[in-house]
C-alpha atoms as a PDB file:
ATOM      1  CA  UNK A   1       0.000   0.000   0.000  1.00  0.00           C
ATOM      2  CA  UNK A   2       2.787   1.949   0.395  1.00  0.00           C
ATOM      3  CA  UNK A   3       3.543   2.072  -3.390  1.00  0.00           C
ATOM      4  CA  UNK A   4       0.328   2.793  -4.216  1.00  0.00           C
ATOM      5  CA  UNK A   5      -0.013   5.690  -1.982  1.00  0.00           C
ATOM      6  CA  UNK A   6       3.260   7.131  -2.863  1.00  0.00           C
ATOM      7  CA  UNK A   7       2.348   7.146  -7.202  1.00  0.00           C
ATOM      8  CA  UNK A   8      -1.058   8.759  -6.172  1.00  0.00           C
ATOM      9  CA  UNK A   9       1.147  11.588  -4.539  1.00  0.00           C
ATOM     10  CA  UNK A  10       2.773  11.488  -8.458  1.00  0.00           C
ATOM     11  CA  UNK A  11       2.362  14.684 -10.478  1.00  0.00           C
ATOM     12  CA  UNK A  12       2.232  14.651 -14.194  1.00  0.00           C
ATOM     13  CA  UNK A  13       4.688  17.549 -15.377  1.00  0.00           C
ATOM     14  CA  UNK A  14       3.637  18.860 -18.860  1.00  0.00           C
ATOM     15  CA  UNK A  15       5.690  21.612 -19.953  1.00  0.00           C
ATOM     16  CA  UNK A  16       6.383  23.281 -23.506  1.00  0.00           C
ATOM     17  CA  UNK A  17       8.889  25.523 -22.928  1.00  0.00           C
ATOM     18  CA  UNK A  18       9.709  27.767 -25.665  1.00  0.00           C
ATOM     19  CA  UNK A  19      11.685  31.245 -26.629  1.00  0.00           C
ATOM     20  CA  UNK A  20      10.590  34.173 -26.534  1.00  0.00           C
ATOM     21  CA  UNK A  21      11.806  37.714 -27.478  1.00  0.00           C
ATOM     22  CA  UNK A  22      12.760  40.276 -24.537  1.00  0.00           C
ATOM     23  CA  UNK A  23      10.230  42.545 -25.709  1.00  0.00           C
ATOM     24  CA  UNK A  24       7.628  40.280 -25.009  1.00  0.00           C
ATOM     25  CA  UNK A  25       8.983  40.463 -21.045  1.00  0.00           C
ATOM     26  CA  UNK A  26       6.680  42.312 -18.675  1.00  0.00           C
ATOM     27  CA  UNK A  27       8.749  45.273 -17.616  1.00  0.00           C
ATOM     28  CA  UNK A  28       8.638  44.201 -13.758  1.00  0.00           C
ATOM     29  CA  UNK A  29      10.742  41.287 -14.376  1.00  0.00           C
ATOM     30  CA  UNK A  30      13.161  43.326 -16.656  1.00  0.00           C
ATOM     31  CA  UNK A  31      13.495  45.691 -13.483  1.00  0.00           C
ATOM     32  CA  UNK A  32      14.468  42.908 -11.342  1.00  0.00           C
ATOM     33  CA  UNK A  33      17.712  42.091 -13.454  1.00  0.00           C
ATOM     34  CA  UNK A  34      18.597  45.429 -14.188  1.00  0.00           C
ATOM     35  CA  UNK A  35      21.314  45.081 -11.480  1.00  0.00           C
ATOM     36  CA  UNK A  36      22.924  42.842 -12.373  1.00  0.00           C
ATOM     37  CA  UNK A  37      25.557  43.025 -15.082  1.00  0.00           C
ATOM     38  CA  UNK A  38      25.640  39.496 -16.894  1.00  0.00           C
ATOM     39  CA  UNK A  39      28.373  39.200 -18.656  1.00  0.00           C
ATOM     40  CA  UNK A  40      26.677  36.791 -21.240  1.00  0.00           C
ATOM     41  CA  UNK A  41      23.243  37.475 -23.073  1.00  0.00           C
ATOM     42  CA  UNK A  42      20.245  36.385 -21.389  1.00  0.00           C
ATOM     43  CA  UNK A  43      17.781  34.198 -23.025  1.00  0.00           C
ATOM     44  CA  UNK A  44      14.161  34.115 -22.506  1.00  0.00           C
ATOM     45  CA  UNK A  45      11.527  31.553 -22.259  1.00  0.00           C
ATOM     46  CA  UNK A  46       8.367  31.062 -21.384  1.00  0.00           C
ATOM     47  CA  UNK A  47       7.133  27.872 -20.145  1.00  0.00           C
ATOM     48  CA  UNK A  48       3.719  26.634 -20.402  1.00  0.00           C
ATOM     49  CA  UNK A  49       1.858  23.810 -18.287  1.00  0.00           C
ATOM     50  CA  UNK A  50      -1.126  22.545 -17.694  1.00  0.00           C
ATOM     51  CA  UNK A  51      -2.346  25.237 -14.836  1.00  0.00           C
ATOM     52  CA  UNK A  52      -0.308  27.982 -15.399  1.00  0.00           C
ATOM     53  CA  UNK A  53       2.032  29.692 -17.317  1.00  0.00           C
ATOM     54  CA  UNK A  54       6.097  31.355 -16.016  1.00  0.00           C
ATOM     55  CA  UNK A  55       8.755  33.242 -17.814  1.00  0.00           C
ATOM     56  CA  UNK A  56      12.421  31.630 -17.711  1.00  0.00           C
ATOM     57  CA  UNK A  57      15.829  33.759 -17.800  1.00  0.00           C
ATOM     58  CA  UNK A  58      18.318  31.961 -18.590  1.00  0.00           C
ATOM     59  CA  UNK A  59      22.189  32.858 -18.791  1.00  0.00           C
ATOM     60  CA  UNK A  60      25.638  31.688 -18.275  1.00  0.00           C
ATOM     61  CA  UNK A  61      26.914  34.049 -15.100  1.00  0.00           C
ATOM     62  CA  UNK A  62      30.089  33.425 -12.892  1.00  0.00           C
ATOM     63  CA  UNK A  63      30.489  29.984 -14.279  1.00  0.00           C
ATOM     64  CA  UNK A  64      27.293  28.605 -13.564  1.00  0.00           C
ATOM     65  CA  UNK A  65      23.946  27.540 -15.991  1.00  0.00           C
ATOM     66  CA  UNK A  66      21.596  30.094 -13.963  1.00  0.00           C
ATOM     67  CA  UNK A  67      17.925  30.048 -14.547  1.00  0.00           C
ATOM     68  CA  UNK A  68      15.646  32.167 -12.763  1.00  0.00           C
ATOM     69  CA  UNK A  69      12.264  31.767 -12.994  1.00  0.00           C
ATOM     70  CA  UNK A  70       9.017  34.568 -12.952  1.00  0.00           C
ATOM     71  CA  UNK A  71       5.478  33.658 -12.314  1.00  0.00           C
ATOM     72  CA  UNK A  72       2.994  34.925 -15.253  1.00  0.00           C
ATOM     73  CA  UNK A  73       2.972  38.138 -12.554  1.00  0.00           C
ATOM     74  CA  UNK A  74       6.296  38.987 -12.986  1.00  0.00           C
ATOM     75  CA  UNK A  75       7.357  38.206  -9.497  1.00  0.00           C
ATOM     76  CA  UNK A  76      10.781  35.647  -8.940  1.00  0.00           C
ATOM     77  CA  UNK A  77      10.184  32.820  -7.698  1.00  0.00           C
ATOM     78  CA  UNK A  78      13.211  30.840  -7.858  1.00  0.00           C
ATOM     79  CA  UNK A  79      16.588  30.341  -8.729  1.00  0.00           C
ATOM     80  CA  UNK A  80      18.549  27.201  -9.932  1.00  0.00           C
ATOM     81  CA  UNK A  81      21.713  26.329 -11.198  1.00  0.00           C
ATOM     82  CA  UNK A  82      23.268  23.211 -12.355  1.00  0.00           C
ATOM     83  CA  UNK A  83      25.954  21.394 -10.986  1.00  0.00           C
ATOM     84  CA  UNK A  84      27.445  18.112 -11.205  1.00  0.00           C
ATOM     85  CA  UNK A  85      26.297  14.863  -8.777  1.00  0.00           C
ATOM     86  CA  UNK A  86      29.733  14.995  -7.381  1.00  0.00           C
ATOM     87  CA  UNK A  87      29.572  18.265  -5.663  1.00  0.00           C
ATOM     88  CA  UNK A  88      26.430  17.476  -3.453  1.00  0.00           C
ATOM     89  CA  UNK A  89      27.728  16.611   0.194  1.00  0.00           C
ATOM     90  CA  UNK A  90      28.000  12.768   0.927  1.00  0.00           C
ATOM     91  CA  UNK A  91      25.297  12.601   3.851  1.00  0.00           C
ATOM     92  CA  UNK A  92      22.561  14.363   1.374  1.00  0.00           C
ATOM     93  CA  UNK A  93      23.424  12.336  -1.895  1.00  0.00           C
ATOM     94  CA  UNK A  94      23.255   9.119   0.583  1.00  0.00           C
ATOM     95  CA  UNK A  95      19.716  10.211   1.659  1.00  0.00           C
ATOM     96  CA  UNK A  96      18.530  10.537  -2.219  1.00  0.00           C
ATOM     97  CA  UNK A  97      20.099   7.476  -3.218  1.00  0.00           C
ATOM     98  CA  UNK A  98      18.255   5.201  -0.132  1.00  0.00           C
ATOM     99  CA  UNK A  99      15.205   6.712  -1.432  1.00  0.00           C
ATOM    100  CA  UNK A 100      15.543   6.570  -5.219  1.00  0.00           C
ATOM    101  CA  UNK A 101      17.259   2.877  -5.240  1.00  0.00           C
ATOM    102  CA  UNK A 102      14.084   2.092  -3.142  1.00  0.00           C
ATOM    103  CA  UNK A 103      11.938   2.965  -6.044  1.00  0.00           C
ATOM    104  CA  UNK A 104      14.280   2.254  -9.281  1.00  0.00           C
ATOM    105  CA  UNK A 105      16.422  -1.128  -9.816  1.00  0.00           C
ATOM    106  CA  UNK A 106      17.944   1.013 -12.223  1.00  0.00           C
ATOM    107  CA  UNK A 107      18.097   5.100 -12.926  1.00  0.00           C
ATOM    108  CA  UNK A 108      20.298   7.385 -14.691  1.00  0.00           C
ATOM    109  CA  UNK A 109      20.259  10.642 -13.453  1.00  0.00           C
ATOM    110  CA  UNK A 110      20.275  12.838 -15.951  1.00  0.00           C
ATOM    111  CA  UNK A 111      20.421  16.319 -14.213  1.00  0.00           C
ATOM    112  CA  UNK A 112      20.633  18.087 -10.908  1.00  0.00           C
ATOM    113  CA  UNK A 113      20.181  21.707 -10.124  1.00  0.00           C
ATOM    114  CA  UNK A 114      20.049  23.746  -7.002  1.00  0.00           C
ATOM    115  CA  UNK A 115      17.233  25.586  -6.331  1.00  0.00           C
ATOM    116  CA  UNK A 116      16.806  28.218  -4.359  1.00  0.00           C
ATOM    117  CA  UNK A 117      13.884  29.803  -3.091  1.00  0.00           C
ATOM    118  CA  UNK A 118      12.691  32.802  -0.521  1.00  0.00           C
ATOM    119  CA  UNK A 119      12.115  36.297  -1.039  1.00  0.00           C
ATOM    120  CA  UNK A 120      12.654  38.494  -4.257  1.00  0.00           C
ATOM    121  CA  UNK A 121      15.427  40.969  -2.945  1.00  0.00           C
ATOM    122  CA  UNK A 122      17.407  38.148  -1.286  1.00  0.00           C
ATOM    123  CA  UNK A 123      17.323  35.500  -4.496  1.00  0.00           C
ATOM    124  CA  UNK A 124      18.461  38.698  -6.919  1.00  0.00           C
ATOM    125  CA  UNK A 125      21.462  38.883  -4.083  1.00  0.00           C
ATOM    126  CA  UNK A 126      22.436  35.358  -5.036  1.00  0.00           C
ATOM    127  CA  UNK A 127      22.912  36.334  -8.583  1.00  0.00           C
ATOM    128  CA  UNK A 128      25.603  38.827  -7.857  1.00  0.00           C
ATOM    129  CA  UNK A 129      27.289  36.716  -4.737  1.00  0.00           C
ATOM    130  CA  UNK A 130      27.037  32.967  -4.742  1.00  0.00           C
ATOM    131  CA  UNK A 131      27.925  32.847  -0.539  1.00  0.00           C
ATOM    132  CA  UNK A 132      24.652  35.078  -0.288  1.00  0.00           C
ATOM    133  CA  UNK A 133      22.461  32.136   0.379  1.00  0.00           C
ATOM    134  CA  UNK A 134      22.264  32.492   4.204  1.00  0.00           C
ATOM    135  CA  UNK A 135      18.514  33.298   4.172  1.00  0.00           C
ATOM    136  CA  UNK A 136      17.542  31.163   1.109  1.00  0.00           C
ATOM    137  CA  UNK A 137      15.803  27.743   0.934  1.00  0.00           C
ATOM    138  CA  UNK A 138      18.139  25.392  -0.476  1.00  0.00           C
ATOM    139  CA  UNK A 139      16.828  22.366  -2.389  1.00  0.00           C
ATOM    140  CA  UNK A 140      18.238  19.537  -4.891  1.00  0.00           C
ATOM    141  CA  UNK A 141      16.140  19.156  -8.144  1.00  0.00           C
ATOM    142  CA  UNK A 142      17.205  15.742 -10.009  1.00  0.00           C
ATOM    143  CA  UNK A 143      15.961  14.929 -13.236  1.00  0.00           C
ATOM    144  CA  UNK A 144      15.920  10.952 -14.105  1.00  0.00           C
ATOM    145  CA  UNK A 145      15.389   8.024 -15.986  1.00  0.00           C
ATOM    146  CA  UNK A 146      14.629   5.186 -14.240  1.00  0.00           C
ATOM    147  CA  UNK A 147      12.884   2.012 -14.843  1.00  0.00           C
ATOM    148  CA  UNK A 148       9.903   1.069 -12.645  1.00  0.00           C
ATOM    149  CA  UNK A 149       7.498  -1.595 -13.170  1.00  0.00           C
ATOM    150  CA  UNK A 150       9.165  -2.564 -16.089  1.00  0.00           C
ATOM    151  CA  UNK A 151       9.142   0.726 -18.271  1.00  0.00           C
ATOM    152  CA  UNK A 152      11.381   4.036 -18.205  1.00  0.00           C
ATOM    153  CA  UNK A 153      10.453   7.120 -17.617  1.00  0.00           C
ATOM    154  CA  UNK A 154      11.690  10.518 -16.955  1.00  0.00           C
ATOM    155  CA  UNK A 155      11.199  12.078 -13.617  1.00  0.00           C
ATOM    156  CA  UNK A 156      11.756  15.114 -11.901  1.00  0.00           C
ATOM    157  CA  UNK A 157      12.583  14.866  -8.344  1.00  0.00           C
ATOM    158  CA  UNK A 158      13.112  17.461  -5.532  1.00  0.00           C
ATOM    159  CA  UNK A 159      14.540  17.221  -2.618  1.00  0.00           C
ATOM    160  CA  UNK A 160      15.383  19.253   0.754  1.00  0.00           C
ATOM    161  CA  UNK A 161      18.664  20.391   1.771  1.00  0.00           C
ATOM    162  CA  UNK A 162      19.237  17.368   3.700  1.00  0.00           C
ATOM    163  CA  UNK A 163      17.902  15.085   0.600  1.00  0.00           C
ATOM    164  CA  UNK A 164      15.008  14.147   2.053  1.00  0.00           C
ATOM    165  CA  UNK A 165      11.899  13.727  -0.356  1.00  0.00           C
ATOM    166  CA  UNK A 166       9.683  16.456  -1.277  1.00  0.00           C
ATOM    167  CA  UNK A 167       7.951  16.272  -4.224  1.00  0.00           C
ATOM    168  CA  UNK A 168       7.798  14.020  -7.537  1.00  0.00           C
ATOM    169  CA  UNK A 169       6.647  14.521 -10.991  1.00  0.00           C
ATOM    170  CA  UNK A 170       6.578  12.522 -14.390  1.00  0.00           C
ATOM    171  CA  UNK A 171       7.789  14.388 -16.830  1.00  0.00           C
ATOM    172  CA  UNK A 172       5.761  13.750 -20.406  1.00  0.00           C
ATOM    173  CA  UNK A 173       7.599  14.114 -23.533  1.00  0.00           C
ATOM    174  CA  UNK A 174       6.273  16.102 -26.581  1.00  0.00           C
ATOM    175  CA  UNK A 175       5.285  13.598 -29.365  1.00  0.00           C
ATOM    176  CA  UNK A 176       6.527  14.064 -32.339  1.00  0.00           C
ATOM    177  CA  UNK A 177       6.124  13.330 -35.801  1.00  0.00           C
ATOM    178  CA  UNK A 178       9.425  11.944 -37.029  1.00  0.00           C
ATOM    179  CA  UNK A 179      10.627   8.598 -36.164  1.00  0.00           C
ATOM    180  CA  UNK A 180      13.484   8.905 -33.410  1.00  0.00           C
ATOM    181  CA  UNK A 181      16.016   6.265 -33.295  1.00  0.00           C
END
């Protein structure tokens, strides 16, 4: 019963996430960036699911993949960057692993990000000064394949600072029309 209780906890994620030119940026988010000077171009996105609707900045900035994301308001909402398996402490990537090798006989992961999360002036901080995280949420987001039940699919995991379990979600793939080998 276990099992059973934990898929119905199971989001579906469906997401298109596409480009989109600055112009079509509300000005409030533009404001929040303003800064900040990125040394690489920022590009935008806006992502589309199936309840709502956020715009995605997304740049190359002190050696890190950043991506900071704005609800359809304009207002930040979070921060993530990727790293690298590796560089997650051993107690926390223990903790994900006893969960996930619970669940999958086998998984790939695929990618991990940090994500940060807490208020607007204090996640725009973390931009400019990595070490400014002191009154930020800290969480893991891992993105998977892992085979369960017999089939693979992609998932998208988070979990707390500690890597305990928080939230799960399959990811859906778009179809499309071309044969993919």
């Amino acid at each position: 019963s276990c099992l059973c209780f934990n898929f119905a906890l199971t989001q579906v994620k469906f997401e298109k996430e596409y480009r989109i030119k600055e112009d079509k940026i509300p000005k409030n988010i533009k404001s929040y960036l303003n800064t900040i000077t990125f040394k690489n171009r920022i590009k935008w996105y806006k992502d589309e699911a199936l309840s709502k609707y956020t715009y995605e900045a997304k740049t190359f900035h002190n050696n890190l993949n950043f991506s900071i994301e704005f609800d359809s308001l304009g207002i930040i909402e979070d921060v993530e960057f990727k790293i690298e398996w590796k560089s997650i402490s051993e107690s926390t990537k223990k903790n994900i692993d006893f969960y996930l090798d619970s669940i999958y006989k086998k998984k790939k992961i695929v990618k991990v990000q940090i994500q940060y999360t807490g208020k607007p002036e204090n996640l725009i901080n973390i931009l400019k000064d990595i070490n400014q995280n002191q009154s930020l949420t800290r969480k893991y987001e891992i993105v998977l394949k892992g085979k369960e039940n017999k089939k693979y699919q992609m998932m998208e995991y988070l979990f707390s600072d500690e890597g305990k379990f928080e939230d799960k979600a399959i990811i859906i793939m778009k179809n499309t029309d071309n044969l993919e080998y």
